[in-house]
N, C-alpha and C. Protein backbone atom coordinates (compact mmCIF):
# COMPACT_ATOMS: atom_id res chain seq x y z
N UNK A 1 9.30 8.53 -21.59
CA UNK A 1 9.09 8.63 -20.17
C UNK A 1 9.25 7.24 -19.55
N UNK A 2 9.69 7.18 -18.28
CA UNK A 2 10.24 6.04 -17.42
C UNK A 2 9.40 6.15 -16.34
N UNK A 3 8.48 4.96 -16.07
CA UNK A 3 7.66 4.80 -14.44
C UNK A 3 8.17 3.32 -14.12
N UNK A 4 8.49 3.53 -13.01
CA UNK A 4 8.58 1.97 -12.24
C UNK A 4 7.26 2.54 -11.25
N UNK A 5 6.54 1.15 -11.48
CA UNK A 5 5.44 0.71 -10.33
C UNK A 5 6.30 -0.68 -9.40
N UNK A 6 6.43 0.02 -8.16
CA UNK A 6 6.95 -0.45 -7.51
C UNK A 6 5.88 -0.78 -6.06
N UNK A 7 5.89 -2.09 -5.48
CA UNK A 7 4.75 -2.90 -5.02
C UNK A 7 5.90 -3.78 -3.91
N UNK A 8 5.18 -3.42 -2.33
CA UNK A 8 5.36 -4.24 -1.20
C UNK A 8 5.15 -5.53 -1.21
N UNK A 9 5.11 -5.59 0.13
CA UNK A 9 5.23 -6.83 0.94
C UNK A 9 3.31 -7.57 0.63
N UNK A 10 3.56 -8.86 0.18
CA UNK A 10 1.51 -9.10 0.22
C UNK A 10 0.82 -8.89 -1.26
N UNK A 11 1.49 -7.89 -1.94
CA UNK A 11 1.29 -7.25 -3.18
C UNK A 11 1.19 -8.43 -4.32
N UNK A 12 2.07 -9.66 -4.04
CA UNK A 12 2.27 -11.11 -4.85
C UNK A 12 0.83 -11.61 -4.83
N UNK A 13 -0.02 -11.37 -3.52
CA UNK A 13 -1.16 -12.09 -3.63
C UNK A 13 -2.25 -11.58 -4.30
N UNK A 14 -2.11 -10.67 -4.73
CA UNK A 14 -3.35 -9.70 -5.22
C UNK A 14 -3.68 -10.85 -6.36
N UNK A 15 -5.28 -10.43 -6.35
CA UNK A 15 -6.51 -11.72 -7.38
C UNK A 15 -6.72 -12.76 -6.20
N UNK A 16 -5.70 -12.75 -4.60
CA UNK A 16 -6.03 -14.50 -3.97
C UNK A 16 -6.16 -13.77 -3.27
N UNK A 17 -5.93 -12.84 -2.28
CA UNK A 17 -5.84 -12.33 -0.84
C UNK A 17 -6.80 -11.18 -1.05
N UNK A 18 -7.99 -11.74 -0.39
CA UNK A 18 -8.73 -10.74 0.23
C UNK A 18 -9.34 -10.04 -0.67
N UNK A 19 -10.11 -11.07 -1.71
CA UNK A 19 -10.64 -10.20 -2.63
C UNK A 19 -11.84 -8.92 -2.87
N UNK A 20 -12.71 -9.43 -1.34
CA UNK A 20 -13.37 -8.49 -0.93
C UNK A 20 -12.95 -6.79 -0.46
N UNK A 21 -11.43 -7.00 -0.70
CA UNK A 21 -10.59 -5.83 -0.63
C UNK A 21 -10.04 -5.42 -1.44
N UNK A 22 -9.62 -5.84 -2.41
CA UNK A 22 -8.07 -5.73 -3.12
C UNK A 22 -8.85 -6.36 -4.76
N UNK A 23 -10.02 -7.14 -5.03
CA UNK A 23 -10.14 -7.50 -5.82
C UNK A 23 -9.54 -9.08 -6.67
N UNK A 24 -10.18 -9.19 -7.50
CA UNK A 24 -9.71 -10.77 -8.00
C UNK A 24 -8.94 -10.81 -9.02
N UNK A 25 -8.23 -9.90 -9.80
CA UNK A 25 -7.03 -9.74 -10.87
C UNK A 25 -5.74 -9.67 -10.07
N UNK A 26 -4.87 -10.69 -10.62
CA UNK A 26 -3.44 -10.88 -10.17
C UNK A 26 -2.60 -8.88 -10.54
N UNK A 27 -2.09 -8.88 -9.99
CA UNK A 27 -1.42 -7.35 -10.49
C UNK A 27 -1.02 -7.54 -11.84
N UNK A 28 0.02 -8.68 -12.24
CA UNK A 28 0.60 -9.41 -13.51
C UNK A 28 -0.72 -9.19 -14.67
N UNK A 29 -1.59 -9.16 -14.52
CA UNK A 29 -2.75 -9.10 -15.54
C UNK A 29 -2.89 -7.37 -15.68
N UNK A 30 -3.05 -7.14 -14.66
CA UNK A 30 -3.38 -5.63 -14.53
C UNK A 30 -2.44 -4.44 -14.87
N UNK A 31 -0.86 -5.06 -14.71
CA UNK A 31 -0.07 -4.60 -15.41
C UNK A 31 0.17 -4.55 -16.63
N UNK A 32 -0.30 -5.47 -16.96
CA UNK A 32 -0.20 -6.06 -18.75
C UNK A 32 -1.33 -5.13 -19.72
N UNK A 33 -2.77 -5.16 -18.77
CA UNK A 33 -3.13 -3.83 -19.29
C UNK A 33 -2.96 -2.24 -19.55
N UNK A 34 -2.00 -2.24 -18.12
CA UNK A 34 -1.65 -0.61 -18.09
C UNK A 34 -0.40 -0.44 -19.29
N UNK A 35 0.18 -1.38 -19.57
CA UNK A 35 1.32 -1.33 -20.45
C UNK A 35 0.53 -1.24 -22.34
N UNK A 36 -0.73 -1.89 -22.62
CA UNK A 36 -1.35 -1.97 -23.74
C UNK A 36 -1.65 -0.41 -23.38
N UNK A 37 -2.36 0.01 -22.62
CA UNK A 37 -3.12 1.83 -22.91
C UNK A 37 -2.07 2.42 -22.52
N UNK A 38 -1.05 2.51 -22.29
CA UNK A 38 0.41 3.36 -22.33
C UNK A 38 1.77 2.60 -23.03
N UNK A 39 1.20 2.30 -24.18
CA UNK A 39 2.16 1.98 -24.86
C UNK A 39 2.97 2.80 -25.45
N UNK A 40 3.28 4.02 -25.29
CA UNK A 40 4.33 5.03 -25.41
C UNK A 40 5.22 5.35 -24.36
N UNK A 41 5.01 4.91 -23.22
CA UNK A 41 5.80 4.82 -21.76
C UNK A 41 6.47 3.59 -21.56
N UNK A 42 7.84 4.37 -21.17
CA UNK A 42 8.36 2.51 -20.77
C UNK A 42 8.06 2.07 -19.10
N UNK A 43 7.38 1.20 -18.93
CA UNK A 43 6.55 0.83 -17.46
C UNK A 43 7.25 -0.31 -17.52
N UNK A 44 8.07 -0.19 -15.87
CA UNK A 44 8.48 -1.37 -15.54
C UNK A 44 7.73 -1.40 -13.94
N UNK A 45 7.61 -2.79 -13.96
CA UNK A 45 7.18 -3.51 -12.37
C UNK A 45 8.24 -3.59 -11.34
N UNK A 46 8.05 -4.22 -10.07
CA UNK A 46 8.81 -4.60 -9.12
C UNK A 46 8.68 -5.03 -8.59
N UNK A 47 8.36 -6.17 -7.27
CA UNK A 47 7.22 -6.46 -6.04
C UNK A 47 8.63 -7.09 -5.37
N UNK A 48 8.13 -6.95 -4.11
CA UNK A 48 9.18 -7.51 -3.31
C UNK A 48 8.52 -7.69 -2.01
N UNK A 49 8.66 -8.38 -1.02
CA UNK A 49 8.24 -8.64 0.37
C UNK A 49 9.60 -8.26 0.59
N UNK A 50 10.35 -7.63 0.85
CA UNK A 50 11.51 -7.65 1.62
C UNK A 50 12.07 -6.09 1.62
N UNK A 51 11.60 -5.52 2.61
CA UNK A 51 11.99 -4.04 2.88
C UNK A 51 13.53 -3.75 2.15
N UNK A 52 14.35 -4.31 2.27
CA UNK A 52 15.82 -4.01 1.97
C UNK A 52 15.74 -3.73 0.53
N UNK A 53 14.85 -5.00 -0.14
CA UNK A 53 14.83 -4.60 -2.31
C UNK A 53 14.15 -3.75 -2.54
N UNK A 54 13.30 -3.38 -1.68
CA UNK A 54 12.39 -2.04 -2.03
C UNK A 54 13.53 -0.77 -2.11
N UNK A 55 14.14 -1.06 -1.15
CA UNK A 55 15.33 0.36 -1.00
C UNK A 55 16.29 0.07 -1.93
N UNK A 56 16.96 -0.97 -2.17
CA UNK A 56 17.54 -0.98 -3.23
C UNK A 56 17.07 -0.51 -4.40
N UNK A 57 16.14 -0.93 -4.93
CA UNK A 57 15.14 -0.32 -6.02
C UNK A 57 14.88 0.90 -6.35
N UNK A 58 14.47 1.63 -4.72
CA UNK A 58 14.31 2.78 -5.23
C UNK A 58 15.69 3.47 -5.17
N UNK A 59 16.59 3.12 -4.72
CA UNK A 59 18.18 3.50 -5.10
C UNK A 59 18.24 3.18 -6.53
N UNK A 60 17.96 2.40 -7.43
CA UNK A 60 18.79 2.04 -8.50
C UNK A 60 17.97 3.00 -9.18
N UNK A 61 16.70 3.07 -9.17
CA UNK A 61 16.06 4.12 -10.39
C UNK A 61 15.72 5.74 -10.27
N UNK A 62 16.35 5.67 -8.11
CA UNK A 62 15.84 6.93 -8.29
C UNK A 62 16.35 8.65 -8.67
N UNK A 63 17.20 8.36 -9.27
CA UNK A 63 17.72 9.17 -10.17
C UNK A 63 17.88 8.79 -11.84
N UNK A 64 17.38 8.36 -12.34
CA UNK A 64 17.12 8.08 -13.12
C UNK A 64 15.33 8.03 -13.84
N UNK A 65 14.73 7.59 -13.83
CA UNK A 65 13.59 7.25 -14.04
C UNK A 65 12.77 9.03 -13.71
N UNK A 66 11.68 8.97 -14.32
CA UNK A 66 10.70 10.05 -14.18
C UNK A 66 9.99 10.32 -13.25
N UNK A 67 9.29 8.87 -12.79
CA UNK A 67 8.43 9.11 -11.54
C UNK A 67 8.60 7.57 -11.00
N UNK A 68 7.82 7.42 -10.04
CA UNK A 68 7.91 6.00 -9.11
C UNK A 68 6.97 6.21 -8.47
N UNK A 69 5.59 4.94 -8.75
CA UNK A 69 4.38 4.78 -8.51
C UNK A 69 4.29 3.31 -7.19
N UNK A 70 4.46 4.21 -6.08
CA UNK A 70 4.67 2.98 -5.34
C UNK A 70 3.59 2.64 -3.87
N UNK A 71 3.09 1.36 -3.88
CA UNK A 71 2.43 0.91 -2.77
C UNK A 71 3.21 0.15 -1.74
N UNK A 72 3.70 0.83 -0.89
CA UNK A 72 4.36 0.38 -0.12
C UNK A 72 3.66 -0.87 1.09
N UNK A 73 2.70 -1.25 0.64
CA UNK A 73 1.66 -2.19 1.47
C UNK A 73 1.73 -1.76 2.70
N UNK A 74 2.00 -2.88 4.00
CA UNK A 74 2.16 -2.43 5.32
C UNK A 74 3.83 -1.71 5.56
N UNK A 75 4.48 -1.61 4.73
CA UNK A 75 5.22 -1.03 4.93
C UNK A 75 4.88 0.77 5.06
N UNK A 76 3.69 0.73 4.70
CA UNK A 76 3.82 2.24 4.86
C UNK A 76 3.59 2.63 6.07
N UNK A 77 3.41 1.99 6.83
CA UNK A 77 2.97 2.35 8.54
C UNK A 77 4.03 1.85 8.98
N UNK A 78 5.10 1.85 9.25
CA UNK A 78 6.40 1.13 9.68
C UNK A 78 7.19 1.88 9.22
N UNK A 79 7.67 2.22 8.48
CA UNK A 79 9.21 2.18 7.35
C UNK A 79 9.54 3.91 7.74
N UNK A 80 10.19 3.85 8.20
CA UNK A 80 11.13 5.35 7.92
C UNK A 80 12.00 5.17 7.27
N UNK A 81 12.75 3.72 7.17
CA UNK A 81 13.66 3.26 6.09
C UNK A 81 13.31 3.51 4.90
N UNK A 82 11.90 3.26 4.61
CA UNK A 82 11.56 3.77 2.88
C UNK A 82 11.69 4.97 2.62
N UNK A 83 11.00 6.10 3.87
CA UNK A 83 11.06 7.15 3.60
C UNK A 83 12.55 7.93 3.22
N UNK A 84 13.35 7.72 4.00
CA UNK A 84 14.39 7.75 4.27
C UNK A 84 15.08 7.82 2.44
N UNK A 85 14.43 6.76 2.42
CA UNK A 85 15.33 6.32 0.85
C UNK A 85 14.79 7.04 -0.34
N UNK A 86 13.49 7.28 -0.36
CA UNK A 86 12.75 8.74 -1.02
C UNK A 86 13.13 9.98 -0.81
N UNK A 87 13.15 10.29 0.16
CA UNK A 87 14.03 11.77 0.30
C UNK A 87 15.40 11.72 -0.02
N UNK A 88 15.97 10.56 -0.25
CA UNK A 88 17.09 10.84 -0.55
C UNK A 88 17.57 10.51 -2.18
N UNK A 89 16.35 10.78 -2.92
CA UNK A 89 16.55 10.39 -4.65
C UNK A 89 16.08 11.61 -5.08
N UNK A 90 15.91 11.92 -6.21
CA UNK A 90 15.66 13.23 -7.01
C UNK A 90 13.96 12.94 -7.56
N UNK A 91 13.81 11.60 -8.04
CA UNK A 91 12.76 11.05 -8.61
C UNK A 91 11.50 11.12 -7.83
N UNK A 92 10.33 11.76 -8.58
CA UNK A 92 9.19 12.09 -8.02
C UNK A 92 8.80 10.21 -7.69
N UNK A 93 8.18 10.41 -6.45
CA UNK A 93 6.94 9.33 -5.42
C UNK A 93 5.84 9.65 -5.56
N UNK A 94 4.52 8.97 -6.01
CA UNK A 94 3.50 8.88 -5.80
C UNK A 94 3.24 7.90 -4.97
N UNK A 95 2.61 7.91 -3.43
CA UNK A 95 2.19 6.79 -3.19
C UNK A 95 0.34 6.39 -3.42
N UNK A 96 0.76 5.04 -3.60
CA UNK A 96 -0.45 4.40 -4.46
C UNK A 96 -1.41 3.14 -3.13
N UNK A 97 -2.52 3.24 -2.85
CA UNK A 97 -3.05 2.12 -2.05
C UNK A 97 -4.51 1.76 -2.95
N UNK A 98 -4.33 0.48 -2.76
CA UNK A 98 -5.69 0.05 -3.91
C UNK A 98 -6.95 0.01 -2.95
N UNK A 99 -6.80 0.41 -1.57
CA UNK A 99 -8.19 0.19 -0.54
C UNK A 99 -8.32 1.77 0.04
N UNK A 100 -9.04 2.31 0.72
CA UNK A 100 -8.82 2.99 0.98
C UNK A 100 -8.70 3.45 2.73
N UNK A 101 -7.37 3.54 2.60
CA UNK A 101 -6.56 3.33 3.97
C UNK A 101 -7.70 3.40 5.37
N UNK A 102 -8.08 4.87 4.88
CA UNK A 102 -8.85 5.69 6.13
C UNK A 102 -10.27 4.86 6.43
N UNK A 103 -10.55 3.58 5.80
CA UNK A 103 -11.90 2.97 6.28
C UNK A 103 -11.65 1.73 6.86
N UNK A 104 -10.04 1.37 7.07
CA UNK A 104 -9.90 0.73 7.20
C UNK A 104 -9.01 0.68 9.20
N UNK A 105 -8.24 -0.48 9.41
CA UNK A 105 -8.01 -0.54 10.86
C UNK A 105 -6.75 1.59 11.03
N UNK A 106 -7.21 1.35 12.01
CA UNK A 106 -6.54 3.43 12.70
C UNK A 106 -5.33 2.75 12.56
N UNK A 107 -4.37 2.00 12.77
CA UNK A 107 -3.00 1.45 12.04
C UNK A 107 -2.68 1.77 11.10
N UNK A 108 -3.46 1.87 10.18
CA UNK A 108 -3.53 1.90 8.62
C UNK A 108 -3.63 4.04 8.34
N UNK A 109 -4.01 4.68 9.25
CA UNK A 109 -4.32 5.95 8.95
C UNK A 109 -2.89 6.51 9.26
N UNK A 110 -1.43 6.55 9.25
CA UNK A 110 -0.78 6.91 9.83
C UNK A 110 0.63 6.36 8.43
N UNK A 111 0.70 7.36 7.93
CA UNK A 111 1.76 6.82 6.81
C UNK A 111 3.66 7.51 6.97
N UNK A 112 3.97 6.97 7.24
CA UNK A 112 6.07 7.04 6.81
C UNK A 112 6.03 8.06 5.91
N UNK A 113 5.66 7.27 4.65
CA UNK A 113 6.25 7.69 3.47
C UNK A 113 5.44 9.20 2.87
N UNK A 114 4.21 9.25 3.38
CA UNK A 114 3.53 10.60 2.53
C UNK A 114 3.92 11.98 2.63
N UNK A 115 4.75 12.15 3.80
CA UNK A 115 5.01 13.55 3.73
C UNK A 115 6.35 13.65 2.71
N UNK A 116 6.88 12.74 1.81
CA UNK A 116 7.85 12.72 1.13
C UNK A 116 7.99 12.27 0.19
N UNK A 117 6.43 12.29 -0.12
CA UNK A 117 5.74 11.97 -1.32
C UNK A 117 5.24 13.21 -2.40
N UNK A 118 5.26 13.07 -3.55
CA UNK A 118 4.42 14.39 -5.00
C UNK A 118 3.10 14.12 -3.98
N UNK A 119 2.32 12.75 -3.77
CA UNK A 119 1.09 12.70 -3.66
C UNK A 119 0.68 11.49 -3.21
N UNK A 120 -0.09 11.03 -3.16
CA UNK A 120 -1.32 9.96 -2.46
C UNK A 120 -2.84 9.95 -2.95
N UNK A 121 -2.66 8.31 -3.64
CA UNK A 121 -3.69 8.32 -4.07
C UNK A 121 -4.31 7.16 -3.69
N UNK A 122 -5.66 6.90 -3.26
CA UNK A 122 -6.22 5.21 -2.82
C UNK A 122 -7.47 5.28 -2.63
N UNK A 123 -8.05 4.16 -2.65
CA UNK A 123 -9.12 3.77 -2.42
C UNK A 123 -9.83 3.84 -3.62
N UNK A 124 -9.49 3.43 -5.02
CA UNK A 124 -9.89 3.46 -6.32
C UNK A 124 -10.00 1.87 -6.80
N UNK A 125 -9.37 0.93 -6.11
CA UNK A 125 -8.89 -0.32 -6.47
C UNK A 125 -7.60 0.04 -7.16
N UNK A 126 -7.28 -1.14 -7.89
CA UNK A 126 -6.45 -1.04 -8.59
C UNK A 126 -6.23 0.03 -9.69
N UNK A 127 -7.36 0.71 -10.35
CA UNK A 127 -7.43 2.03 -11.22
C UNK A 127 -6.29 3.07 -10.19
N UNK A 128 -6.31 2.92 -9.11
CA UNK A 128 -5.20 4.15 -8.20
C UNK A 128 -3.84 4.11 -8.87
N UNK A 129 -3.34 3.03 -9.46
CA UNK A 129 -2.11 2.60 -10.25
C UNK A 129 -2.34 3.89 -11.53
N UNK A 130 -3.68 3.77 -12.40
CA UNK A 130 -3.91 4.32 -13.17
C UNK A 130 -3.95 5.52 -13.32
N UNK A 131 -4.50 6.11 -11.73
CA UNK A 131 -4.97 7.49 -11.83
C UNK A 131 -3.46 8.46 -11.68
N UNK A 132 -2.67 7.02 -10.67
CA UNK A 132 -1.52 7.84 -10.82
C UNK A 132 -0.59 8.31 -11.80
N UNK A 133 -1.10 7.11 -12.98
CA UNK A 133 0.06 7.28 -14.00
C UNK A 133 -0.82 8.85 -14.68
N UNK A 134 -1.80 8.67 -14.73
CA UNK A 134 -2.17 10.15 -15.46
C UNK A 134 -2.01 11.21 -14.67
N UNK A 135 -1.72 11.31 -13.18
CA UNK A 135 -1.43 12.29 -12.93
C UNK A 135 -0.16 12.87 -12.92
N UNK A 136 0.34 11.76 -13.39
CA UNK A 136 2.19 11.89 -13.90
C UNK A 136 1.95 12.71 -15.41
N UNK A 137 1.45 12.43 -15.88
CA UNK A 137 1.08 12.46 -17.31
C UNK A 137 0.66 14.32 -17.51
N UNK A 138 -0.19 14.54 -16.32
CA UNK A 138 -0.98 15.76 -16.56
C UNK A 138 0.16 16.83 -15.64
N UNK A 139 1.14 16.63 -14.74
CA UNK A 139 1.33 17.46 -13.90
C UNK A 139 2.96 17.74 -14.45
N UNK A 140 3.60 18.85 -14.79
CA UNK A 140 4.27 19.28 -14.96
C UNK A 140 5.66 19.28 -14.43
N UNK A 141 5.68 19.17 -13.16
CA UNK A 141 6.82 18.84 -12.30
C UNK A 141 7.38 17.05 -12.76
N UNK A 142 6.55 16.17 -13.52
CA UNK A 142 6.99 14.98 -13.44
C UNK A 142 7.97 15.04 -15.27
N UNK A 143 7.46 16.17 -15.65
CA UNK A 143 8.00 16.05 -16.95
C UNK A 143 9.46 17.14 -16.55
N UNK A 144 10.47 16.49 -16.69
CA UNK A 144 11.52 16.65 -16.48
C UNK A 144 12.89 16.08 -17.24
N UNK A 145 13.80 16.27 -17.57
CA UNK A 145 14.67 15.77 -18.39
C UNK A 145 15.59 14.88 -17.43
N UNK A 146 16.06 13.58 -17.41
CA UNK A 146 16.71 12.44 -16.71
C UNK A 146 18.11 12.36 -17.76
């Protein structure tokens, strides 16, 4: 099985930015764990501040790859371009937020990408990365032949 966790704009700062939100582990650490307890999955990363590599990205894997575990940061209140680029791949979307959107500014309650999403998951911390990969794991539609 193939997951790209794929990570916005801001996403570089995680462990420095706003730890009272987001927590004090760099993603790079946190990835390194999700890759030790799914060491039978091939998990690749991505991060980008730049709307355009996000779409590229999800162009290059999204026919290919199994699922795509992605936090689109503030791009998810903005972007019809992302969405855009999800509906137009075969490859299941989970979107992933490590806070949980709805307690946060009414900006933040209003997402692009979810209606063109498998699902939505947040406000877990960083475990939302996790919960998603098992719900890849448990749900039937993600097991598919590529």
């Amino acid at each position: 099985m193939k997951l790209l966790i794929l990570n916005g704009p801001n996403l570089n700062l995680l462990g420095k930015r706003e730890v009272n939100i987001y927590g004090n582990k760099s993603f790079e650490d946190y990835f390194n764990e999700l890759k030790t307890i799914y060491n039978n999955i091939e998990l690749s990363y991505f991060q980008s501040n730049i709307e355009g590599k996000l779409i590229d990205k999800i162009h290059e894997v999204g026919f290919s790859f199994d699922a795509i575990i992605f936090n689109a940061g503030a791009y998810t209140h903005t972007s019809i371009a992302l969405a855009d680029a999800i509906s137009g791949i075969t490859t299941p979307v989970i979107e992933v937020h490590i806070s949980n959107v709805f307690k946060r500014e009414s900006y933040r309650h209003h997402s692009y990408i979810s209606p063109v999403c498998a699902g939505t998951i947040a406000g877990f911390g960083l475990d939302s990365y996790n919960l998603a990969i098992q719900s890849i794991l448990n749900a039937s539609e993600f097991k598919q032949d590529k």
